[in-house]
C-alpha atoms as a PDB file:
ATOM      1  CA  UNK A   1      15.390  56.358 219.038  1.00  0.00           C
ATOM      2  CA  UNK A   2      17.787  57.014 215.898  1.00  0.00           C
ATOM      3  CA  UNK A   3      15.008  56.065 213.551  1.00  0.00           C
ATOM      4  CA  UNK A   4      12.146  57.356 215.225  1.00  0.00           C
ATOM      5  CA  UNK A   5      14.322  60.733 214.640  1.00  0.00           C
ATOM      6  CA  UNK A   6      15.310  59.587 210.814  1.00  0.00           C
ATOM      7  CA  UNK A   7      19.200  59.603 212.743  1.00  0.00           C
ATOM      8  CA  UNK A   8      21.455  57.193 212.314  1.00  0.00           C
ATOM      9  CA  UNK A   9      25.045  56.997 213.735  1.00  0.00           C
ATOM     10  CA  UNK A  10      28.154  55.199 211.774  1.00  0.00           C
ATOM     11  CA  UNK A  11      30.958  53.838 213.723  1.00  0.00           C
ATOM     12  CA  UNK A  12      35.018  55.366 213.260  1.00  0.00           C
ATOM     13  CA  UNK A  13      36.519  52.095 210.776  1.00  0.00           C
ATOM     14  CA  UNK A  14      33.121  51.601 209.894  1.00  0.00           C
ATOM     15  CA  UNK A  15      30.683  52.279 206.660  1.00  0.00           C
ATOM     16  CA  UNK A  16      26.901  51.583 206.458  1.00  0.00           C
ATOM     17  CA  UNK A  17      25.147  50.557 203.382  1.00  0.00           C
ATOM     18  CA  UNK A  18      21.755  52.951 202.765  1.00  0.00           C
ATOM     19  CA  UNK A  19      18.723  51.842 200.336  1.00  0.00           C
ATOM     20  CA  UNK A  20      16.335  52.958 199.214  1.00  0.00           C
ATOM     21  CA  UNK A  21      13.199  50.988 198.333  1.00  0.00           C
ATOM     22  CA  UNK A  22      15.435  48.059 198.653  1.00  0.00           C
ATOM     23  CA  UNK A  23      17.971  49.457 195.994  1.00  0.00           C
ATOM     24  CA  UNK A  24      21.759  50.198 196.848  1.00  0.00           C
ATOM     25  CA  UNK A  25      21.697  54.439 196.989  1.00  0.00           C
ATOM     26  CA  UNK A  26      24.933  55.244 199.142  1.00  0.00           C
ATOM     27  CA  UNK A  27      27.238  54.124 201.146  1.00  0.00           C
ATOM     28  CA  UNK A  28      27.621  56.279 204.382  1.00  0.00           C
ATOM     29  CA  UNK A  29      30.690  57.320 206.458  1.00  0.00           C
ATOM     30  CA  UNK A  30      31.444  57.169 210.018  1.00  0.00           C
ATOM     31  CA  UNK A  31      29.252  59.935 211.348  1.00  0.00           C
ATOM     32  CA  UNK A  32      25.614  60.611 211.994  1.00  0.00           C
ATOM     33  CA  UNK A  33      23.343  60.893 209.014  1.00  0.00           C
ATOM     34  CA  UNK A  34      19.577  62.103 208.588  1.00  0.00           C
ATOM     35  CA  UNK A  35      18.149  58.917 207.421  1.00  0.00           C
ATOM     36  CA  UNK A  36      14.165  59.533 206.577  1.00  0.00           C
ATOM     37  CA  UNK A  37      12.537  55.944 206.545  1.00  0.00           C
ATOM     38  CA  UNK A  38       9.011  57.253 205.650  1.00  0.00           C
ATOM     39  CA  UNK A  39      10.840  58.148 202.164  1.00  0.00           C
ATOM     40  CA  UNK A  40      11.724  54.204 201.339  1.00  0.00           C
ATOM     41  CA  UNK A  41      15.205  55.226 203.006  1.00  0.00           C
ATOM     42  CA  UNK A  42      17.065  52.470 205.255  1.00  0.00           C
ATOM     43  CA  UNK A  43      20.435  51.093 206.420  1.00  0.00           C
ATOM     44  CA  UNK A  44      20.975  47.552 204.826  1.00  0.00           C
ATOM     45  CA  UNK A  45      23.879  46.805 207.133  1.00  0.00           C
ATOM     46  CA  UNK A  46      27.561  48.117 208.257  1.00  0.00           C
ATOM     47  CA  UNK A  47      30.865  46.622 206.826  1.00  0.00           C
ATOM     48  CA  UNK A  48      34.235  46.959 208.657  1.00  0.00           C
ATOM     49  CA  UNK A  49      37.081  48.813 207.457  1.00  0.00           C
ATOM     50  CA  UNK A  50      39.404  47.453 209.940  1.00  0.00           C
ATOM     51  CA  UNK A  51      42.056  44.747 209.197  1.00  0.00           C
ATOM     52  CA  UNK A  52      41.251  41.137 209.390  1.00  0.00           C
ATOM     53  CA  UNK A  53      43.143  38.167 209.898  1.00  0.00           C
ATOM     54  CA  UNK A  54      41.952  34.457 208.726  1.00  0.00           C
ATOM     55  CA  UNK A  55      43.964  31.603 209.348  1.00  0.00           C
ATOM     56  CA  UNK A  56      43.201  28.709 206.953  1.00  0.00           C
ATOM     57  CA  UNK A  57      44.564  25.250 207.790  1.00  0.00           C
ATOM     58  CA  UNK A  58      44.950  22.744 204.779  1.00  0.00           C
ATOM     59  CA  UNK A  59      46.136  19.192 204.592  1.00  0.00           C
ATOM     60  CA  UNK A  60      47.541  18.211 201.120  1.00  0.00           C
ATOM     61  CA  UNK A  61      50.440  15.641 200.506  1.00  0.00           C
ATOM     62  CA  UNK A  62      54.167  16.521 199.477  1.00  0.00           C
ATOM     63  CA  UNK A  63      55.438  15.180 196.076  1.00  0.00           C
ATOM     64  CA  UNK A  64      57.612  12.395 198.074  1.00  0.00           C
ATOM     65  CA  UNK A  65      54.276  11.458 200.110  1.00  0.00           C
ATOM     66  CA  UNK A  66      54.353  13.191 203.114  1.00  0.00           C
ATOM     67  CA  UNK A  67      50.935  14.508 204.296  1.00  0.00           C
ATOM     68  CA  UNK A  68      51.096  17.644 205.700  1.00  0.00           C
ATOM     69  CA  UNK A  69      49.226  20.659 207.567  1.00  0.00           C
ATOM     70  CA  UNK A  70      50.184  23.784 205.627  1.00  0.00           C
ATOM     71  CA  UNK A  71      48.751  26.838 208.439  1.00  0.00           C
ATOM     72  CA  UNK A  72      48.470  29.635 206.069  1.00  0.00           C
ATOM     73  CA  UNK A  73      47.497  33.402 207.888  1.00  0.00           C
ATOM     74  CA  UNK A  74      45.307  35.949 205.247  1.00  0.00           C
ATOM     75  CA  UNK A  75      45.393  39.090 206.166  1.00  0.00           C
ATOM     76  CA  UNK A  76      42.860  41.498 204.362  1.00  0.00           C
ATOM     77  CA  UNK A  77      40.243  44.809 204.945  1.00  0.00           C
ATOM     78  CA  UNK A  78      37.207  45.694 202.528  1.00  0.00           C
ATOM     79  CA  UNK A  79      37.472  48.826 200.374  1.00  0.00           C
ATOM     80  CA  UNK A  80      36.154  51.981 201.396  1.00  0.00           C
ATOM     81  CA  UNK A  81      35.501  53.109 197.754  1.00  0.00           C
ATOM     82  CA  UNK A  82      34.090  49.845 196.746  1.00  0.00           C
ATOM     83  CA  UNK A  83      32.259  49.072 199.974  1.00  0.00           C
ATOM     84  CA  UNK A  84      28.568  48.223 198.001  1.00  0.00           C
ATOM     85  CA  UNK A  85      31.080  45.425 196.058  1.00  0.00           C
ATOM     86  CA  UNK A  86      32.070  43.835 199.301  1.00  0.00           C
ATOM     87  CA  UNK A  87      28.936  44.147 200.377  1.00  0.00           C
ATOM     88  CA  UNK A  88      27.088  42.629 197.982  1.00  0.00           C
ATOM     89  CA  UNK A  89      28.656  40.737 196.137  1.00  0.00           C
ATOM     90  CA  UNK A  90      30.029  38.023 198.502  1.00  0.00           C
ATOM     91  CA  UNK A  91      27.514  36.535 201.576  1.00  0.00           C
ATOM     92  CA  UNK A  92      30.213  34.643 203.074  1.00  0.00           C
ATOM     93  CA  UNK A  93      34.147  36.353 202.659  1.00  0.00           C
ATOM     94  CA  UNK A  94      35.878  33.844 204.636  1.00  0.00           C
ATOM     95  CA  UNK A  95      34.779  31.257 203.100  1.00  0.00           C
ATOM     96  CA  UNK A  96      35.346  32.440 200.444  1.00  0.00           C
ATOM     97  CA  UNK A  97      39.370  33.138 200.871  1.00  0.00           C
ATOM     98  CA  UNK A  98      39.793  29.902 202.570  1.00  0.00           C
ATOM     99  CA  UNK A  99      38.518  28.586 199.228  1.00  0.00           C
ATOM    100  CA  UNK A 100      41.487  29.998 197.473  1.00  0.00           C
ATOM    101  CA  UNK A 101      43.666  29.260 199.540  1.00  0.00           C
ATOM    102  CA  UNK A 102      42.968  25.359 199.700  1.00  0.00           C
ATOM    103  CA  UNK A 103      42.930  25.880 195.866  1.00  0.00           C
ATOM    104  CA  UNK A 104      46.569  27.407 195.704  1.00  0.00           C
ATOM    105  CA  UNK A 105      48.030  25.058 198.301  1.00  0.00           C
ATOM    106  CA  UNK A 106      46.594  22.152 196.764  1.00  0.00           C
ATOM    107  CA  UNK A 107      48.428  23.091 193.687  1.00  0.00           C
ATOM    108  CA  UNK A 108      51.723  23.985 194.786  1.00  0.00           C
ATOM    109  CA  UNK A 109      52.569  21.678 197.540  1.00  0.00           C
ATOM    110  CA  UNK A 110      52.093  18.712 195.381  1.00  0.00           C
ATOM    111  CA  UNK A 111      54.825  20.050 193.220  1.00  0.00           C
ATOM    112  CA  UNK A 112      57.519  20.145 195.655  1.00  0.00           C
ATOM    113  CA  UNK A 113      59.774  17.783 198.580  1.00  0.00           C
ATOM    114  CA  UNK A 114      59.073  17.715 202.146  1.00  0.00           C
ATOM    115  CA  UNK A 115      62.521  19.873 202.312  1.00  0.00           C
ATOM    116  CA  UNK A 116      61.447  21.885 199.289  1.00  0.00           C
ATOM    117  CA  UNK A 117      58.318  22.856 201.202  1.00  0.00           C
ATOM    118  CA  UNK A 118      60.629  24.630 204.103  1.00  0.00           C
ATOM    119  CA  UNK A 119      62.747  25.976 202.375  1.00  0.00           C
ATOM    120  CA  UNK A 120      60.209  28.044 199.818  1.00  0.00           C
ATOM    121  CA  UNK A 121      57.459  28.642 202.276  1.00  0.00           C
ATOM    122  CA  UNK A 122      57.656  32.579 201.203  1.00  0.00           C
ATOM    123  CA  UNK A 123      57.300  31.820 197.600  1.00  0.00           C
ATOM    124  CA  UNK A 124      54.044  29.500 198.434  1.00  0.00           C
ATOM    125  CA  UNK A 125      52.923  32.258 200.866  1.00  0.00           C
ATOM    126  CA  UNK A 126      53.675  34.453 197.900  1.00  0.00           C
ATOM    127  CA  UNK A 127      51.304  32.639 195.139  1.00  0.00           C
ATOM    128  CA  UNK A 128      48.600  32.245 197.664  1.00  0.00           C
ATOM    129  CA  UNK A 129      48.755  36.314 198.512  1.00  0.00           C
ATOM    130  CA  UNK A 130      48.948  36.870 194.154  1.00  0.00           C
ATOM    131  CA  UNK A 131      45.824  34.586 193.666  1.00  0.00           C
ATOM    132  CA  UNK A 132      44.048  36.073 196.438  1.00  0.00           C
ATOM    133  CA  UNK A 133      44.564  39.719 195.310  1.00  0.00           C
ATOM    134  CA  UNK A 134      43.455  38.622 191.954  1.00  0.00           C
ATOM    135  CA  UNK A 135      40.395  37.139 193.142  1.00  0.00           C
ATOM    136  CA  UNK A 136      39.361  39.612 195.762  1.00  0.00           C
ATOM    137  CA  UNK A 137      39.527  43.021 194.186  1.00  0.00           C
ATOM    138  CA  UNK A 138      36.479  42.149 191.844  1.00  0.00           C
ATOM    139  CA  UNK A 139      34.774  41.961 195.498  1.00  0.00           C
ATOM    140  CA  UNK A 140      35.920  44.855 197.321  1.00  0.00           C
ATOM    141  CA  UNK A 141      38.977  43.749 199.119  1.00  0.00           C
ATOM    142  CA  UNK A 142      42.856  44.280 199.663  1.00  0.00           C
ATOM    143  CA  UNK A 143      44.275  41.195 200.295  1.00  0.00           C
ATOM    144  CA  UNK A 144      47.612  43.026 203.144  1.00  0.00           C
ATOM    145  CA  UNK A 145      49.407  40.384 203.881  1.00  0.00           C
ATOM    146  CA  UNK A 146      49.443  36.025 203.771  1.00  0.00           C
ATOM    147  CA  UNK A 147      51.921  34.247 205.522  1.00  0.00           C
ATOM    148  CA  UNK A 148      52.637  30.692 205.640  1.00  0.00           C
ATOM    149  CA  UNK A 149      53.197  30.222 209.555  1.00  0.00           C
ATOM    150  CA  UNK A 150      53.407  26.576 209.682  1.00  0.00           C
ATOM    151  CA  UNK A 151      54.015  23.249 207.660  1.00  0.00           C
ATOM    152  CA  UNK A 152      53.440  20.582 210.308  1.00  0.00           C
ATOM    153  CA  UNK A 153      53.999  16.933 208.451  1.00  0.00           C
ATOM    154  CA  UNK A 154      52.946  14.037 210.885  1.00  0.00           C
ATOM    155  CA  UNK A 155      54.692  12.861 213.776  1.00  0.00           C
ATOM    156  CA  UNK A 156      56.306   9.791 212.587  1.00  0.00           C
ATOM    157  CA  UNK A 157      57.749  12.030 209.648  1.00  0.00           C
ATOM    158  CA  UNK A 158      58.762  14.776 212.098  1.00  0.00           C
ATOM    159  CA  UNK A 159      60.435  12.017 214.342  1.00  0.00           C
ATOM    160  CA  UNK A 160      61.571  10.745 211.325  1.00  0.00           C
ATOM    161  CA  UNK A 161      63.543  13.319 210.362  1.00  0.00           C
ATOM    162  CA  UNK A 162      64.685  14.212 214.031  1.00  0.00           C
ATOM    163  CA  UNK A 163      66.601  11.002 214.004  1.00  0.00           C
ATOM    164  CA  UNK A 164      68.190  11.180 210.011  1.00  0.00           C
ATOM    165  CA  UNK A 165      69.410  14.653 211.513  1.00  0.00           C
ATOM    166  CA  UNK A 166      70.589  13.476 214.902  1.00  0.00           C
ATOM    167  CA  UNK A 167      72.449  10.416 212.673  1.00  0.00           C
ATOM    168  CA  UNK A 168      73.908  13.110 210.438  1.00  0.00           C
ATOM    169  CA  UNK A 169      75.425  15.238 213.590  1.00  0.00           C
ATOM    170  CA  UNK A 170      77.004  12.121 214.909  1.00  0.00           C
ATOM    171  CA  UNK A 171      78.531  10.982 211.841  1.00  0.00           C
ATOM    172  CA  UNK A 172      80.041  14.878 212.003  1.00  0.00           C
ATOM    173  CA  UNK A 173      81.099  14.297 215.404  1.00  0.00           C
ATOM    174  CA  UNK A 174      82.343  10.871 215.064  1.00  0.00           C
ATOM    175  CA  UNK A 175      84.386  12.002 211.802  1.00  0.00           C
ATOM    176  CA  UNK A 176      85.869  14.832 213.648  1.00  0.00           C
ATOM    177  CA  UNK A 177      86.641  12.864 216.979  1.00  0.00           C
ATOM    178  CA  UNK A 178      88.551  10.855 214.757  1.00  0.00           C
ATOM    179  CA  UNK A 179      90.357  13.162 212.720  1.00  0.00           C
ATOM    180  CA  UNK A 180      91.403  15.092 216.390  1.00  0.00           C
ATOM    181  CA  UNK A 181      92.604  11.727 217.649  1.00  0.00           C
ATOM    182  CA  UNK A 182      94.783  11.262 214.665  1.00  0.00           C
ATOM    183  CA  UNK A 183      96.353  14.546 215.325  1.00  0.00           C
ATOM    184  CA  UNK A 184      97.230  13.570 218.989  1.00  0.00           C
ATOM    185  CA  UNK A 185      98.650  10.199 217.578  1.00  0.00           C
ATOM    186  CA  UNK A 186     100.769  11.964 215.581  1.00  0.00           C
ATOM    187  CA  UNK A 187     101.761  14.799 217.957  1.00  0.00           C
ATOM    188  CA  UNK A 188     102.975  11.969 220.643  1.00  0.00           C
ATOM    189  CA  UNK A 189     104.190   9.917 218.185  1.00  0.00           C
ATOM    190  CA  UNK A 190     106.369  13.254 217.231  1.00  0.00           C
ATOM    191  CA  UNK A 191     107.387  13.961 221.180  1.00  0.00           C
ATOM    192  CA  UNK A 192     108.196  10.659 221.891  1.00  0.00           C
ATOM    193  CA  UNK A 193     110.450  10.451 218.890  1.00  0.00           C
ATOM    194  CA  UNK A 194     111.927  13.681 220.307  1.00  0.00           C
ATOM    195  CA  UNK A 195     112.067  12.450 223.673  1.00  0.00           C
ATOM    196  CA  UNK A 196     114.305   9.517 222.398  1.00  0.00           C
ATOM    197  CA  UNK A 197     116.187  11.431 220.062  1.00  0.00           C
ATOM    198  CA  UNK A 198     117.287  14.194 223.254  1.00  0.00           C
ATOM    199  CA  UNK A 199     117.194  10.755 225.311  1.00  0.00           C
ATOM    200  CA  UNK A 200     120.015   9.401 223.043  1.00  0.00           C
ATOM    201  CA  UNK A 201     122.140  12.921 223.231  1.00  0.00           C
ATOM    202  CA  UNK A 202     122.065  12.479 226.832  1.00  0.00           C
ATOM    203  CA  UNK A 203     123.058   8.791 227.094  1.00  0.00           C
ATOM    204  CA  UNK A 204     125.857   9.482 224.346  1.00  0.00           C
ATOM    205  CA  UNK A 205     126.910  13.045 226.006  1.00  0.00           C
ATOM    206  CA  UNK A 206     126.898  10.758 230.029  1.00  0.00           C
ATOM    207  CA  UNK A 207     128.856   8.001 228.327  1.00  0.00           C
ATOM    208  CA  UNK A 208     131.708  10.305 226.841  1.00  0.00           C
ATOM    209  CA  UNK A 209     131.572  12.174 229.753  1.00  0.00           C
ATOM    210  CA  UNK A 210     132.223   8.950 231.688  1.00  0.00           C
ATOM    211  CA  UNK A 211     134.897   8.038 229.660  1.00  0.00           C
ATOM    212  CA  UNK A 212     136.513  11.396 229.676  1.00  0.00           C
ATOM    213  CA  UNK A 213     136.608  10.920 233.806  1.00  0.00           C
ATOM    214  CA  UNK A 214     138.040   7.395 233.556  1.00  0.00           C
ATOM    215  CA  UNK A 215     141.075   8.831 231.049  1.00  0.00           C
ATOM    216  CA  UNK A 216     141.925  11.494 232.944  1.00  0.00           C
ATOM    217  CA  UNK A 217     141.513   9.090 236.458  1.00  0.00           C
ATOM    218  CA  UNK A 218     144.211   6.949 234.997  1.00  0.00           C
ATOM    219  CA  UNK A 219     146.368   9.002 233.416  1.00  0.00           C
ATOM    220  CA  UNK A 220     146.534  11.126 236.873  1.00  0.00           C
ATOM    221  CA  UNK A 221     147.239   7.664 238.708  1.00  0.00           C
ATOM    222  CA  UNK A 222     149.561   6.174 236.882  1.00  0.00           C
ATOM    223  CA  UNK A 223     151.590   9.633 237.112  1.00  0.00           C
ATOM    224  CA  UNK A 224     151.454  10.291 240.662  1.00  0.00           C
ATOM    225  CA  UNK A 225     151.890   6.405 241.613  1.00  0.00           C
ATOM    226  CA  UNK A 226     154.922   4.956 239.530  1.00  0.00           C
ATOM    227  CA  UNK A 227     154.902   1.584 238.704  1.00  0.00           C
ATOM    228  CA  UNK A 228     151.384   1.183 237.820  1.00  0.00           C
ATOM    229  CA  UNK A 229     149.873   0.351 234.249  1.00  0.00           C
ATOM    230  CA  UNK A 230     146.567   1.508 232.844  1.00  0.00           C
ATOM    231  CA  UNK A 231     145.797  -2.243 233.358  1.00  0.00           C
ATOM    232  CA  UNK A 232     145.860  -1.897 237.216  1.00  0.00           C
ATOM    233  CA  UNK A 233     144.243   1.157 237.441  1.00  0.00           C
ATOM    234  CA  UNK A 234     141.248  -0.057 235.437  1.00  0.00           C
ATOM    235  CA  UNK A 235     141.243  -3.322 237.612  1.00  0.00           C
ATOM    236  CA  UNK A 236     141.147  -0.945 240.708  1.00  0.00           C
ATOM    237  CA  UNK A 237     138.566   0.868 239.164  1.00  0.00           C
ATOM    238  CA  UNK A 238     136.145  -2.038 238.207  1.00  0.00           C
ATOM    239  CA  UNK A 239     136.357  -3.651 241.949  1.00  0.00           C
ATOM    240  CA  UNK A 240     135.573   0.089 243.597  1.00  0.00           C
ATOM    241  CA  UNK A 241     132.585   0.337 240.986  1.00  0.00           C
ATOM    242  CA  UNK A 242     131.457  -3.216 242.040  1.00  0.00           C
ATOM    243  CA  UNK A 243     131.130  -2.371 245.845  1.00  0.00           C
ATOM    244  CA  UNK A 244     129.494   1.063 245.003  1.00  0.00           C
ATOM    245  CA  UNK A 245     126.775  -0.958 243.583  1.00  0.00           C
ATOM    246  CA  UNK A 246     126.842  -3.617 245.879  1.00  0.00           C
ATOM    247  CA  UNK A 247     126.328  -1.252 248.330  1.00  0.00           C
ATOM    248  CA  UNK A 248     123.529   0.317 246.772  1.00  0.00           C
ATOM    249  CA  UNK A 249     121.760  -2.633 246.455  1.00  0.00           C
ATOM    250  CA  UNK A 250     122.214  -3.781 249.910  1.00  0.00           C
ATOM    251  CA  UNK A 251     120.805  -0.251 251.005  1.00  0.00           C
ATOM    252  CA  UNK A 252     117.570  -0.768 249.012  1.00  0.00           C
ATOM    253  CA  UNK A 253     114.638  -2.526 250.827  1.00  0.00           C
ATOM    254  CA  UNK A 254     112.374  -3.828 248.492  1.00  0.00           C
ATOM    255  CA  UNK A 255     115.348  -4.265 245.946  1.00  0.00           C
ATOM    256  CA  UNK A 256     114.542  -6.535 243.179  1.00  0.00           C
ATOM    257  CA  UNK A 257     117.927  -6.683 241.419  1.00  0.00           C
ATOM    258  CA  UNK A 258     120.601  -9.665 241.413  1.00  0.00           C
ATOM    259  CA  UNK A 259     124.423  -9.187 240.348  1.00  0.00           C
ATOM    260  CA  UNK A 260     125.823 -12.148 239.090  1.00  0.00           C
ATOM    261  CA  UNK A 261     128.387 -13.393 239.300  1.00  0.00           C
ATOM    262  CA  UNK A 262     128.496 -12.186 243.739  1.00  0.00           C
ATOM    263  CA  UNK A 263     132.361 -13.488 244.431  1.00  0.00           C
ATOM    264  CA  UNK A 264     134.511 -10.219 244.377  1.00  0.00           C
ATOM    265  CA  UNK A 265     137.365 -12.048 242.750  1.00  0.00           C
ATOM    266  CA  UNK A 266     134.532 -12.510 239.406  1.00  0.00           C
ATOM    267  CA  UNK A 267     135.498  -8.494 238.839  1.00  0.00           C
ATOM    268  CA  UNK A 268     138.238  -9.568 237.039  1.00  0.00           C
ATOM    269  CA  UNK A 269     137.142 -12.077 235.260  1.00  0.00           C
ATOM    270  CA  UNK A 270     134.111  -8.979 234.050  1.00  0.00           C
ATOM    271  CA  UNK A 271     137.178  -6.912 232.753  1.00  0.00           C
ATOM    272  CA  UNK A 272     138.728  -9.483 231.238  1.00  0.00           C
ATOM    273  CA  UNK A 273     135.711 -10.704 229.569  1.00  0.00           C
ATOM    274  CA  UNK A 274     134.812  -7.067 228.116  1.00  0.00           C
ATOM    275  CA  UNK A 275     138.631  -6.007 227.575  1.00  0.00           C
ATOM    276  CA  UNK A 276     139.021  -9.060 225.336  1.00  0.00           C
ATOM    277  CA  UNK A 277     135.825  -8.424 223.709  1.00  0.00           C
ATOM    278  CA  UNK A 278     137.268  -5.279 222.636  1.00  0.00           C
ATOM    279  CA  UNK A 279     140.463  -6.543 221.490  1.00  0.00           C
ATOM    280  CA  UNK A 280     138.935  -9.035 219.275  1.00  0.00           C
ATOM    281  CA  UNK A 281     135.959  -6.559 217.955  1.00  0.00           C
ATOM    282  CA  UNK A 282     139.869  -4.335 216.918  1.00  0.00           C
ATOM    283  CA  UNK A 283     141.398  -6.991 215.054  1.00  0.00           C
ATOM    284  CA  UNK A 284     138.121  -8.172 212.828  1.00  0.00           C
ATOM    285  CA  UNK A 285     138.142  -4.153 212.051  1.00  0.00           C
END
């Protein structure tokens, strides 16, 4: 009905391409236009304005030999101004971009590690967007935006590297188990020498207490009972010890200690045994 009226309507984000006779005359904007087709005049097509997106995968190999799938995303929109450019000049624009971008990949990647690769994805992404721009302004378009969204090597590599990075952790883990048990070797190597070292204080501090009781025990005896030496306290001392522990041990039920010698009359031989011991370890001094 539009061209039986010479009317033609153009689409918001859109431009249409008018001839004449076959020959590029105008470019028309979104709108309706008086289009009179018994003059020669006609609409040769419409071209998009809008943004579009073309996602290009490439497989190219990694300096160290890894064959990868490098995803790159083109973003990119025709020209108003130079809409008859895009228009004519290129019949297929996506094939065209992937072109360059196999072209730009191809070239880099080669140049660079498996690691490398990660690691400078935006300045890859980069030198694809610079050789696109390059290429597609002669042809009418704005290249927005290309992003390198994925470099996918094969699975063997991927599980590859998995496990090299699993190994790594647990050499990390293994090293720093190690270095924590050290510290708690040390640290109870440090409390039990403290433990021995109070230990010691107490056994020395008991003993001279001990002695301390005994002096004053027979000093107080031998005042308050005359007629009796140190000797006989001591003696009466030793055989009152001896039943103490006798007595102990007889009270125990599942007692697994023996006192030898058992005949009471051996308590003296004890203190002589140990008082002469002491007498002789005096004279060698």
């Amino acid at each position: 009905m539009g061209n039986l009226f010479c009317c033609v309507q153009v689409d918001q984000s859109t431009v249409a391409i008018k001839e004449r006779f076959g020959k590029f005359e105008d470019v028309l904007e979104p709108g309706c236009h008086f289009l009179p087709w018994i003059l020669g005049h006609q609409l040769a097509g419409h071209l998009t304005l809008r943004l579009q997106q073309l996602d290009v995968r490439c497989e190219t190999k990694t300096k160290d030999n890894v064959f990868v799938n490098v995803v790159a995303s083109v973003q990119y929109r025709a020209l108003a101004h130079k809409a008859d450019d895009a228009f004519y000049k290129l019949s297929n624009t996506r094939t065209q971009i992937q072109a360059y971008v196999f072209d730009v990949i191809r070239a880099g990647i080669p140049k660079l590690n498996l690691d490398d690769a990660f690691e400078q994805k935006n300045e890859i992404a980069k030198a694809v967007e610079e050789e696109l721009e390059k290429a597609m302004s002669a042809y009418g378009y704005e290249i927005v935006q290309t992003l390198i969204v994925d470099i996918e090597p094969d699975e063997h590599v991927k599980r590859a590297m998995n496990e090299i990075n699993a190994a790594a952790r647990l050499r990390v883990a293994a090293n720093e188990k190690a270095e924590a048990e050290k510290i708690l070797q040390i640290k109870r190597a440090e409390g039990e020498a403290e433990s021995k070292y109070l230990s010691g204080l107490g056994i020395a501090r008991q003993r001279q207490a001990i002695v301390d009781g005994l002096r004053d025990s027979v000093l107080g005896f031998s005042i308050n009972v005359p007629g009796t030496t140190a000797k006989d306290v001591m003696d009466m001392v030793l055989v009152t010890q001896y039943f103490d522990t006798m007595k102990e041990i007889g009270a125990a039920s599942k007692s697994s200690a023996v006192f030898i010698p058992h005949g009471p009359g051996a308590v003296r031989d004890v203190a002589t045994q140990i008082r002469d011991g002491l007498l002789q370890a005096s004279q060698h001094q």
